[in-house]
C-alpha atoms as a PDB file:
ATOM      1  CA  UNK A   1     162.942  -7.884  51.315  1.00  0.00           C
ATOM      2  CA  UNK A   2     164.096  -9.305  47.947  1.00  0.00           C
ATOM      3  CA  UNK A   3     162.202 -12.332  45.550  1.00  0.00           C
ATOM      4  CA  UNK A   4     163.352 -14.918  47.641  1.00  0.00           C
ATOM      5  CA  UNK A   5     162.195 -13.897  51.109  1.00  0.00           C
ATOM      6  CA  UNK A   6     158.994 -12.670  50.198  1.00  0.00           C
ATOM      7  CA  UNK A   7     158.435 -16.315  48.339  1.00  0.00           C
ATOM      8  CA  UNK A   8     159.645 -17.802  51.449  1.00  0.00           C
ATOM      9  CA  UNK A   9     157.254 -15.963  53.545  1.00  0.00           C
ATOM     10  CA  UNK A  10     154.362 -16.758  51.132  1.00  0.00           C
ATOM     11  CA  UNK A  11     154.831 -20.428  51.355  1.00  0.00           C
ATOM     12  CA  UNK A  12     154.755 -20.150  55.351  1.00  0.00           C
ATOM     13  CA  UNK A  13     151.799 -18.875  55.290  1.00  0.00           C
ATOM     14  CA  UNK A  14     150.782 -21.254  52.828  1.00  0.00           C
ATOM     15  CA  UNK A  15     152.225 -24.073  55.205  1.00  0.00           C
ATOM     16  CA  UNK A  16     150.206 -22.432  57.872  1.00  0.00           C
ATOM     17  CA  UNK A  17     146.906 -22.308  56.603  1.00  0.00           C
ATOM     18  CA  UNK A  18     146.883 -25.872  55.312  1.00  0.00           C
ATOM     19  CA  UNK A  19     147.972 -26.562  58.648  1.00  0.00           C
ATOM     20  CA  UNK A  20     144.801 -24.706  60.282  1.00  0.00           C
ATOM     21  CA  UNK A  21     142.712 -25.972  57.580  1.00  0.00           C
ATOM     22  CA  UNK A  22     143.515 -29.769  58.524  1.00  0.00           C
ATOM     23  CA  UNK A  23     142.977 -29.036  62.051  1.00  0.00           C
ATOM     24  CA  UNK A  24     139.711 -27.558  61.658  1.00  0.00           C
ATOM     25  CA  UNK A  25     138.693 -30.740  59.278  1.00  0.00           C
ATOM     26  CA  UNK A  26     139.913 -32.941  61.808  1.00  0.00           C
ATOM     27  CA  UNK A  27     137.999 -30.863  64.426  1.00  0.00           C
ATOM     28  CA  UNK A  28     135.262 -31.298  62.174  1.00  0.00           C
ATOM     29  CA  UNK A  29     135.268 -35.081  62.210  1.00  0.00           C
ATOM     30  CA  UNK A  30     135.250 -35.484  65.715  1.00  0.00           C
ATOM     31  CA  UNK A  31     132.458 -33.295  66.207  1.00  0.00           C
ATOM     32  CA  UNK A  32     130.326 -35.141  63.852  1.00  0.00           C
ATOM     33  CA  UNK A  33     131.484 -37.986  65.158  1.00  0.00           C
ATOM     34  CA  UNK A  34     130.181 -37.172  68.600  1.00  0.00           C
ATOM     35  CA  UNK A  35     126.916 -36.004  67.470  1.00  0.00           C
ATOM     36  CA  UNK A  36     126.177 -39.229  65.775  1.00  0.00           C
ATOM     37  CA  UNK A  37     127.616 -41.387  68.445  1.00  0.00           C
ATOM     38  CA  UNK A  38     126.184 -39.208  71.318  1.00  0.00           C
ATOM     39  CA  UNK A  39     126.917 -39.036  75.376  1.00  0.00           C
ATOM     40  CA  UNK A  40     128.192 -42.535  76.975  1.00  0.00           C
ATOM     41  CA  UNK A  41     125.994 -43.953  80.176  1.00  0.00           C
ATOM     42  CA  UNK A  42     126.919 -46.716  82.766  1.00  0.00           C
ATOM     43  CA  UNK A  43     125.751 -50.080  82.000  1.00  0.00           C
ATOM     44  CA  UNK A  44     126.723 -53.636  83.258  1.00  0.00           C
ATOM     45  CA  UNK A  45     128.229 -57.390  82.199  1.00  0.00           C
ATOM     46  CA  UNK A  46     127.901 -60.692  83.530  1.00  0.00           C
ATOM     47  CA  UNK A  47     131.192 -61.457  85.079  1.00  0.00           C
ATOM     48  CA  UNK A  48     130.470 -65.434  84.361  1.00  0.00           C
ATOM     49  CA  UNK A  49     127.499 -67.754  83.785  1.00  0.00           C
ATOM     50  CA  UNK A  50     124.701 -67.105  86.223  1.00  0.00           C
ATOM     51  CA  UNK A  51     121.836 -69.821  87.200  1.00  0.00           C
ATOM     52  CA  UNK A  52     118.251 -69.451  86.102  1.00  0.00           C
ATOM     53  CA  UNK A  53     116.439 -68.637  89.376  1.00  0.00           C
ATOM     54  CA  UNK A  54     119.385 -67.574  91.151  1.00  0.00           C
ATOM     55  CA  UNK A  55     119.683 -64.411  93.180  1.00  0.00           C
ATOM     56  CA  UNK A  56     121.403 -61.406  91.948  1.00  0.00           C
ATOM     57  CA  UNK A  57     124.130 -59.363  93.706  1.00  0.00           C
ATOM     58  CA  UNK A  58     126.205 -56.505  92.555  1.00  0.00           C
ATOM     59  CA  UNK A  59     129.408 -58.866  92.580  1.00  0.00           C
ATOM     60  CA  UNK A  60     128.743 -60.779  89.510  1.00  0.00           C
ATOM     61  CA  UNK A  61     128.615 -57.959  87.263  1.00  0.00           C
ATOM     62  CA  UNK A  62     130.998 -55.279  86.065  1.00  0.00           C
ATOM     63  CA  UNK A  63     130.267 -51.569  84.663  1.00  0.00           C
ATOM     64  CA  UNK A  64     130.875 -50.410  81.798  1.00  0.00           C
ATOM     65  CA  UNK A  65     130.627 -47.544  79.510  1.00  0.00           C
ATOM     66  CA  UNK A  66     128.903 -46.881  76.064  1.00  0.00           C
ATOM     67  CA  UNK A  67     127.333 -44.682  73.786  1.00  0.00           C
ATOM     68  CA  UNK A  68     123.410 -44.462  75.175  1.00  0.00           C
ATOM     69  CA  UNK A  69     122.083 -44.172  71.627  1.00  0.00           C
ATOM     70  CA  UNK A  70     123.723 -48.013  71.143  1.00  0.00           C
ATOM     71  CA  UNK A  71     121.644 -49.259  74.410  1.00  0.00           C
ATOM     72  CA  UNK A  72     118.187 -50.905  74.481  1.00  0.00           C
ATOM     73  CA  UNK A  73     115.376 -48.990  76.523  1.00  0.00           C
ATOM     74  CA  UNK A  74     115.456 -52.060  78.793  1.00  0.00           C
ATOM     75  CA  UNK A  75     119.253 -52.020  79.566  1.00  0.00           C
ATOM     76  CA  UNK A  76     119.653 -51.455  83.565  1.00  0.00           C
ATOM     77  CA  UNK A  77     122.092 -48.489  84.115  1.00  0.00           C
ATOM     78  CA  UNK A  78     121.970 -48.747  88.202  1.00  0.00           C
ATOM     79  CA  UNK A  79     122.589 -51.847  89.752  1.00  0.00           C
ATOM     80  CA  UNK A  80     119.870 -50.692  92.648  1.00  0.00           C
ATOM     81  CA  UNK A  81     117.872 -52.217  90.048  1.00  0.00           C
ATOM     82  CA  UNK A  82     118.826 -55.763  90.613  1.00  0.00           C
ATOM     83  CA  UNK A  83     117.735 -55.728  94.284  1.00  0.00           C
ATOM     84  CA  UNK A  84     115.865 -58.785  95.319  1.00  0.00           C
ATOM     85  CA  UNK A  85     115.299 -59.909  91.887  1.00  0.00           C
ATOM     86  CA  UNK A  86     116.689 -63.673  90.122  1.00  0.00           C
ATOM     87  CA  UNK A  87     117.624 -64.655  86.678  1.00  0.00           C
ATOM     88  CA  UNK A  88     114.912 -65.682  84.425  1.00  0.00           C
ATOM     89  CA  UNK A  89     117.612 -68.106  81.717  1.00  0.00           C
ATOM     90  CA  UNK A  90     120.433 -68.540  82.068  1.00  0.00           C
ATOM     91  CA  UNK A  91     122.762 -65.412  82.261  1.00  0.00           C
ATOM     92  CA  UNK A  92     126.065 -65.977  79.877  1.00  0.00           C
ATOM     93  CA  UNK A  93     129.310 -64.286  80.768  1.00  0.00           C
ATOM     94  CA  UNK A  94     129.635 -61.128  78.991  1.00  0.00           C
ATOM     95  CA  UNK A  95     126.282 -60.095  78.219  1.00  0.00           C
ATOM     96  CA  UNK A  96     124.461 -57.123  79.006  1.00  0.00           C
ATOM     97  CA  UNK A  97     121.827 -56.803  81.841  1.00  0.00           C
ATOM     98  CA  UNK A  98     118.348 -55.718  81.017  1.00  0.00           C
ATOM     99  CA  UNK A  99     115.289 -55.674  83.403  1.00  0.00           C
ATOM    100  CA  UNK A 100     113.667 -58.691  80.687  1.00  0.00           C
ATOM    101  CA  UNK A 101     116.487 -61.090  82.070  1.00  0.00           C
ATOM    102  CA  UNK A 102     115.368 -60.571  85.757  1.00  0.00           C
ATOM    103  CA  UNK A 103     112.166 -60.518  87.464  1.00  0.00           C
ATOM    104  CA  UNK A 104     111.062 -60.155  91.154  1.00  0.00           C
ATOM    105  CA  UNK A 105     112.244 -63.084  93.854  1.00  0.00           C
ATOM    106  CA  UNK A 106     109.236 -64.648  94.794  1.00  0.00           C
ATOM    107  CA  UNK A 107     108.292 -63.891  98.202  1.00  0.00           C
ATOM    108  CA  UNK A 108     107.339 -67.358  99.501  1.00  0.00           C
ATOM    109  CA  UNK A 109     108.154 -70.960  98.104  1.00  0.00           C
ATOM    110  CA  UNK A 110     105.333 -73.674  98.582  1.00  0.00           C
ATOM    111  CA  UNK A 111     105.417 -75.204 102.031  1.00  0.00           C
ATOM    112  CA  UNK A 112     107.321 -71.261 103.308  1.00  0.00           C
ATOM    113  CA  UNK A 113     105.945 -69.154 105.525  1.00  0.00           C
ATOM    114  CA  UNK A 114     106.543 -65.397 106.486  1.00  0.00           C
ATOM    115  CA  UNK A 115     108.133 -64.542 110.156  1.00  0.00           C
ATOM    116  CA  UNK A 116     109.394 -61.713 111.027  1.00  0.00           C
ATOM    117  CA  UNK A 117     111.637 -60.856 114.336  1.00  0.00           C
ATOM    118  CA  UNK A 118     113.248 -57.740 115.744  1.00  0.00           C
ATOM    119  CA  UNK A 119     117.108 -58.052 115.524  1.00  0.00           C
ATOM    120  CA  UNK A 120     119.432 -55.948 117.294  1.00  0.00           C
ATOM    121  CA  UNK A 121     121.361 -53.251 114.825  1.00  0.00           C
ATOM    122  CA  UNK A 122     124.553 -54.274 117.344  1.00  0.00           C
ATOM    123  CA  UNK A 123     124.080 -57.714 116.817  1.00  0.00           C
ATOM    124  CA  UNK A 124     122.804 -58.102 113.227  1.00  0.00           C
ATOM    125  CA  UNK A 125     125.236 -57.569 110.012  1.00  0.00           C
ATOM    126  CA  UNK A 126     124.346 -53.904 110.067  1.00  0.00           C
ATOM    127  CA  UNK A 127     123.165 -52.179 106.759  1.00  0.00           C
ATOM    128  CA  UNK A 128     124.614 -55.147 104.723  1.00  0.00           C
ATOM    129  CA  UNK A 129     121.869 -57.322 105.141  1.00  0.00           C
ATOM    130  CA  UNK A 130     118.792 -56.749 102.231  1.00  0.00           C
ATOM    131  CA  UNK A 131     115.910 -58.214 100.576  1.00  0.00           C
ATOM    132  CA  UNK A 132     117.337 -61.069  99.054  1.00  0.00           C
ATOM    133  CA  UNK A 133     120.226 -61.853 101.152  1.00  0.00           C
ATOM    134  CA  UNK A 134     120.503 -65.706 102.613  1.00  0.00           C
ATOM    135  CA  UNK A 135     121.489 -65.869 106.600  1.00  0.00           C
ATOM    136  CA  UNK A 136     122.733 -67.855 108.945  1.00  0.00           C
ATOM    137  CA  UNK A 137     121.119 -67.830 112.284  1.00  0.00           C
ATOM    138  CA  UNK A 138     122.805 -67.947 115.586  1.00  0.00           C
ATOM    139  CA  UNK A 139     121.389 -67.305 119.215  1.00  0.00           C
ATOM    140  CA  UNK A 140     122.830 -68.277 122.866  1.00  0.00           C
ATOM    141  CA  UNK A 141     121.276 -69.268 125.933  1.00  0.00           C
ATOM    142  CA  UNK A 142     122.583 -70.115 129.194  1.00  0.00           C
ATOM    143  CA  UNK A 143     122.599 -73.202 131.091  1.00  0.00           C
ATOM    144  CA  UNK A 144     119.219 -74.726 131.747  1.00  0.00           C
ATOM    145  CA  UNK A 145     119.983 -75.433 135.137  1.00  0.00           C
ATOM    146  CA  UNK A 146     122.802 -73.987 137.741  1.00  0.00           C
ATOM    147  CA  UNK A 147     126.399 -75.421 136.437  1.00  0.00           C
ATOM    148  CA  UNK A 148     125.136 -76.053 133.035  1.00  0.00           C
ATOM    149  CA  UNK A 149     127.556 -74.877 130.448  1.00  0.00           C
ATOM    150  CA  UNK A 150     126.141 -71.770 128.639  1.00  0.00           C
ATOM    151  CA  UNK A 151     125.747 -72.457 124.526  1.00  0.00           C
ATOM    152  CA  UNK A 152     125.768 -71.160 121.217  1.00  0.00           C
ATOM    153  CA  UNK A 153     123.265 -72.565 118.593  1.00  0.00           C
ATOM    154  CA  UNK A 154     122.759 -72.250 114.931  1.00  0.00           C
ATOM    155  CA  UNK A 155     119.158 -72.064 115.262  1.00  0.00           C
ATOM    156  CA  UNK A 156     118.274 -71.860 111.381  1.00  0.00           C
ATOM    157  CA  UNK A 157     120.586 -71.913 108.040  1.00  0.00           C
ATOM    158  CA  UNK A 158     120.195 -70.224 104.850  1.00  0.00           C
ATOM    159  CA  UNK A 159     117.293 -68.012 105.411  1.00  0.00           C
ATOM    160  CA  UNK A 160     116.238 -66.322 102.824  1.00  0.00           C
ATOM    161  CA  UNK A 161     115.584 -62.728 103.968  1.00  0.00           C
ATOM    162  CA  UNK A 162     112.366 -61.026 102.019  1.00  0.00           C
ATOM    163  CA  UNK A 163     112.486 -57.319 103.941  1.00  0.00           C
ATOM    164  CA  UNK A 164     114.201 -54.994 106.064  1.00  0.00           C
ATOM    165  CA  UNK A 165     112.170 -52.482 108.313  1.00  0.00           C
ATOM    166  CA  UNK A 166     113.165 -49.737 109.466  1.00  0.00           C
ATOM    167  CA  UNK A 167     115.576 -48.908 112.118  1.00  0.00           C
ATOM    168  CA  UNK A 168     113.046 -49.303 115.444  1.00  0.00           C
ATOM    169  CA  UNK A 169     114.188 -47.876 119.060  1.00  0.00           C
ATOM    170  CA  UNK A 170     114.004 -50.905 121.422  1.00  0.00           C
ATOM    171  CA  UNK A 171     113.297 -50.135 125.289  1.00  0.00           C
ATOM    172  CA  UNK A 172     114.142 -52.533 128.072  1.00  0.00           C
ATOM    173  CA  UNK A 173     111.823 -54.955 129.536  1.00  0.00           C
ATOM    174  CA  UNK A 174     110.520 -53.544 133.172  1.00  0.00           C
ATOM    175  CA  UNK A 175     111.792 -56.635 134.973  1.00  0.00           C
ATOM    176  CA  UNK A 176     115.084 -56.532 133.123  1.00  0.00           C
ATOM    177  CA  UNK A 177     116.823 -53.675 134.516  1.00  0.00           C
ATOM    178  CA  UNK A 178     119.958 -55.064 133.128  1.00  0.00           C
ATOM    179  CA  UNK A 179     119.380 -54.558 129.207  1.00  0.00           C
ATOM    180  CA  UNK A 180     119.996 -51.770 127.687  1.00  0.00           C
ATOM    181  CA  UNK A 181     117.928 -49.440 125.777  1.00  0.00           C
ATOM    182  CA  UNK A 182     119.097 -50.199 122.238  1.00  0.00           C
ATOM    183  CA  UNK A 183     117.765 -50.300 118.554  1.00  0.00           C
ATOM    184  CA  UNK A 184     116.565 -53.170 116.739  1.00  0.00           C
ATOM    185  CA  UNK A 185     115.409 -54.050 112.771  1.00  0.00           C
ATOM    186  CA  UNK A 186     112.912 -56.383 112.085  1.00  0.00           C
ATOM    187  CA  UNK A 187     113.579 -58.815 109.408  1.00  0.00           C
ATOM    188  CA  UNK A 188     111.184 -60.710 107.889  1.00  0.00           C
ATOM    189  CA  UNK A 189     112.465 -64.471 106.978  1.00  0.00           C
ATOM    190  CA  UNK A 190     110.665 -66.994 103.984  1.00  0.00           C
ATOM    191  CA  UNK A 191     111.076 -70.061 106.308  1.00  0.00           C
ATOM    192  CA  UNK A 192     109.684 -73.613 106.839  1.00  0.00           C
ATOM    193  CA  UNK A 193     107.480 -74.811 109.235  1.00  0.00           C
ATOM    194  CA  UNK A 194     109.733 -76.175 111.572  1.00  0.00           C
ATOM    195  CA  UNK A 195     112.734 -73.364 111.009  1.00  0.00           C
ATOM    196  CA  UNK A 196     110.089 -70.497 111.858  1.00  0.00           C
ATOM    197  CA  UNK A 197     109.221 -72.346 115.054  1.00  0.00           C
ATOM    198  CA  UNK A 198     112.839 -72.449 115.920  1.00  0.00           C
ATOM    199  CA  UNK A 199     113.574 -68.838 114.572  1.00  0.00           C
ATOM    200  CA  UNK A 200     110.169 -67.500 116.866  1.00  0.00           C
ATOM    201  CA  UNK A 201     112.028 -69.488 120.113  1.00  0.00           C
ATOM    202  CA  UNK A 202     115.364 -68.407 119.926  1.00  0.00           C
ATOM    203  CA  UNK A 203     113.650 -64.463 119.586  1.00  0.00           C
ATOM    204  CA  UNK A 204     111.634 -65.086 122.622  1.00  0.00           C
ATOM    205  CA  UNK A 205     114.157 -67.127 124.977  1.00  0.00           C
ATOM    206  CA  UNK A 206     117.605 -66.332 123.273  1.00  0.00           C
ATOM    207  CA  UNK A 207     120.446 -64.300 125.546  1.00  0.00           C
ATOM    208  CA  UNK A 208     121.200 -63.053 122.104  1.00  0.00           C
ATOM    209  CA  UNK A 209     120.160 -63.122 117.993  1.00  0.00           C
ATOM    210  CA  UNK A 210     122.807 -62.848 115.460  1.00  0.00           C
ATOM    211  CA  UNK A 211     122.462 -63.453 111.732  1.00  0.00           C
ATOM    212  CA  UNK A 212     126.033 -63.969 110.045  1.00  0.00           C
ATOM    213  CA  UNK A 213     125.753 -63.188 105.917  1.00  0.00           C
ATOM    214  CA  UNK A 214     125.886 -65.976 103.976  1.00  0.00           C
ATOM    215  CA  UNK A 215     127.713 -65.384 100.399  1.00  0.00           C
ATOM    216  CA  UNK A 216     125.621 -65.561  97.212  1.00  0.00           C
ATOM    217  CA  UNK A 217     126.016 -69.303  95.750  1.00  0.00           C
ATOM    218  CA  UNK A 218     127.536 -70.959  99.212  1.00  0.00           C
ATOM    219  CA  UNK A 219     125.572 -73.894 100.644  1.00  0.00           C
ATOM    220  CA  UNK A 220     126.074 -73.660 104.442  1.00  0.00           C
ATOM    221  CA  UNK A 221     123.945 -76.651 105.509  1.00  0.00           C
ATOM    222  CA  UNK A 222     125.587 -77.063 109.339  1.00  0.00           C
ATOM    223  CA  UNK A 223     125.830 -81.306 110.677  1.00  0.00           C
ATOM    224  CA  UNK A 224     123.394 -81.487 113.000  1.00  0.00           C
ATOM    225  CA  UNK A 225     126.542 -82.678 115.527  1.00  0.00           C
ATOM    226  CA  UNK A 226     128.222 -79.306 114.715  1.00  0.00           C
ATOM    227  CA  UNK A 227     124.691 -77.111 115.454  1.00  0.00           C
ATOM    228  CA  UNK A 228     125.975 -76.679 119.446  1.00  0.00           C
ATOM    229  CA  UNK A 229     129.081 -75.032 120.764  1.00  0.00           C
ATOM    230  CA  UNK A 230     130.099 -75.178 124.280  1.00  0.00           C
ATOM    231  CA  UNK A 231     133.934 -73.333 125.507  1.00  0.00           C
ATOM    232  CA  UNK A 232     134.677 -76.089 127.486  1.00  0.00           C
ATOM    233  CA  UNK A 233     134.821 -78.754 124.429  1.00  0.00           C
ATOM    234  CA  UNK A 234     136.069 -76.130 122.381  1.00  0.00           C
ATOM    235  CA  UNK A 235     139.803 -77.749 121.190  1.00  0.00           C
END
């Protein structure tokens, strides 16, 4: 190997120890610049603007991901959290949730009352339905008398729903041979005077009890005209 080869060889080596030696600084870096910034954890935005005193549900926010050392202690990491709780201000778009924006949903408004009923798991909005959630309440009876039309009532709207029991097994009456054995939840409803009355009715004289989920923000008030269906002036 002559001069020129072994000069050439030298300055690979050269080339090839900077080259190591920036890797390992830029290795370096990125180490230090994890230990300073430190593991990421799950937290969440508003989507948009939300109410003071409105109810909270998983939709209006969306996850994101950031260093933990940069969160609060109060920042809420699992939307479980949020479960039958409202907004204490106003919640801007954007901003990220912490347990001091929200506080429990009052169980009972002045003039409300609690009532709870059993409601078949067939016949209910099964598992969806939670502390929290706003209902609509349906129930059918038959004809009062022989020949009258059979009908389907809207009993009570926008209940507010303040707890879900557990899953209960639900036996057939002995003079009612025809009903199945079946399981049932009960629900317990914040309602008005008049709209537990009607609720405790249509449990106790109903054919059937169904609650249809009413979407967070939607006013459902149903025309009194409209509260009734019959098939036959179904057009």
């Amino acid at each position: 190997m002559n001069s020129r080869q072994r000069r050439g060889v030298i300055l690979l080596l050269l080339s090839v120890l900077c080259a190591l030696a920036a890797f390992a600084g830029v290795l370096s870096v990125i180490n230090d610049v994890k230990s300073k910034v430190g593991p990421e954890v799950t937290a969440y935005r508003v989507k948009s603007d939300i109410k003071p005193y409105a109810g909270l549900s998983a939709g209006q926010f969306e996850k994101t991901e950031m260093p933990e050392r940069w969160l609060s202690a109060n920042a809420v990491t699992d939307l479980k959290d949020i479960t039958g709780k409202i907004a204490v201000t106003t919640l801007k778009a954007g901003s990220l949730l912490q347990s001091d924006m929200i506080v429990d949903q009052p169980a009972l408004q002045p003039g409300q009352q609690e009532v709870a009923i059993m409601i078949d798991a067939a016949t209910g909005v099964a598992g969806k339905i939670t502390p929290g959630s706003t209902v609509n309440v349906y129930a059918t009876f038959e004809g009062q008398r022989e020949g009258d039309p059979d009908q389907a009532k809207v009993i009570v709207t926008n209940a507010r729903v303040i707890d879900v029991g557990e899953l209960t097994p639900l036996n057939p009456d002995a003079d009612d041979r025809t009903r199945q054995a079946t399981e049932a939840v009960p629900i317990t409803f914040a309602l008005t005077t008049l709209d537990a009355q009607r609720i405790t009715y249509a449990e106790s004289f109903a054919e059937e009890v169904r609650l249809a989920l009413v979407a967070p923000g939607t006013d459902t008030t149903v025309p009194e005209q409209d509260r009734t269906y019959e098939l036959a002036k179904d057009k």
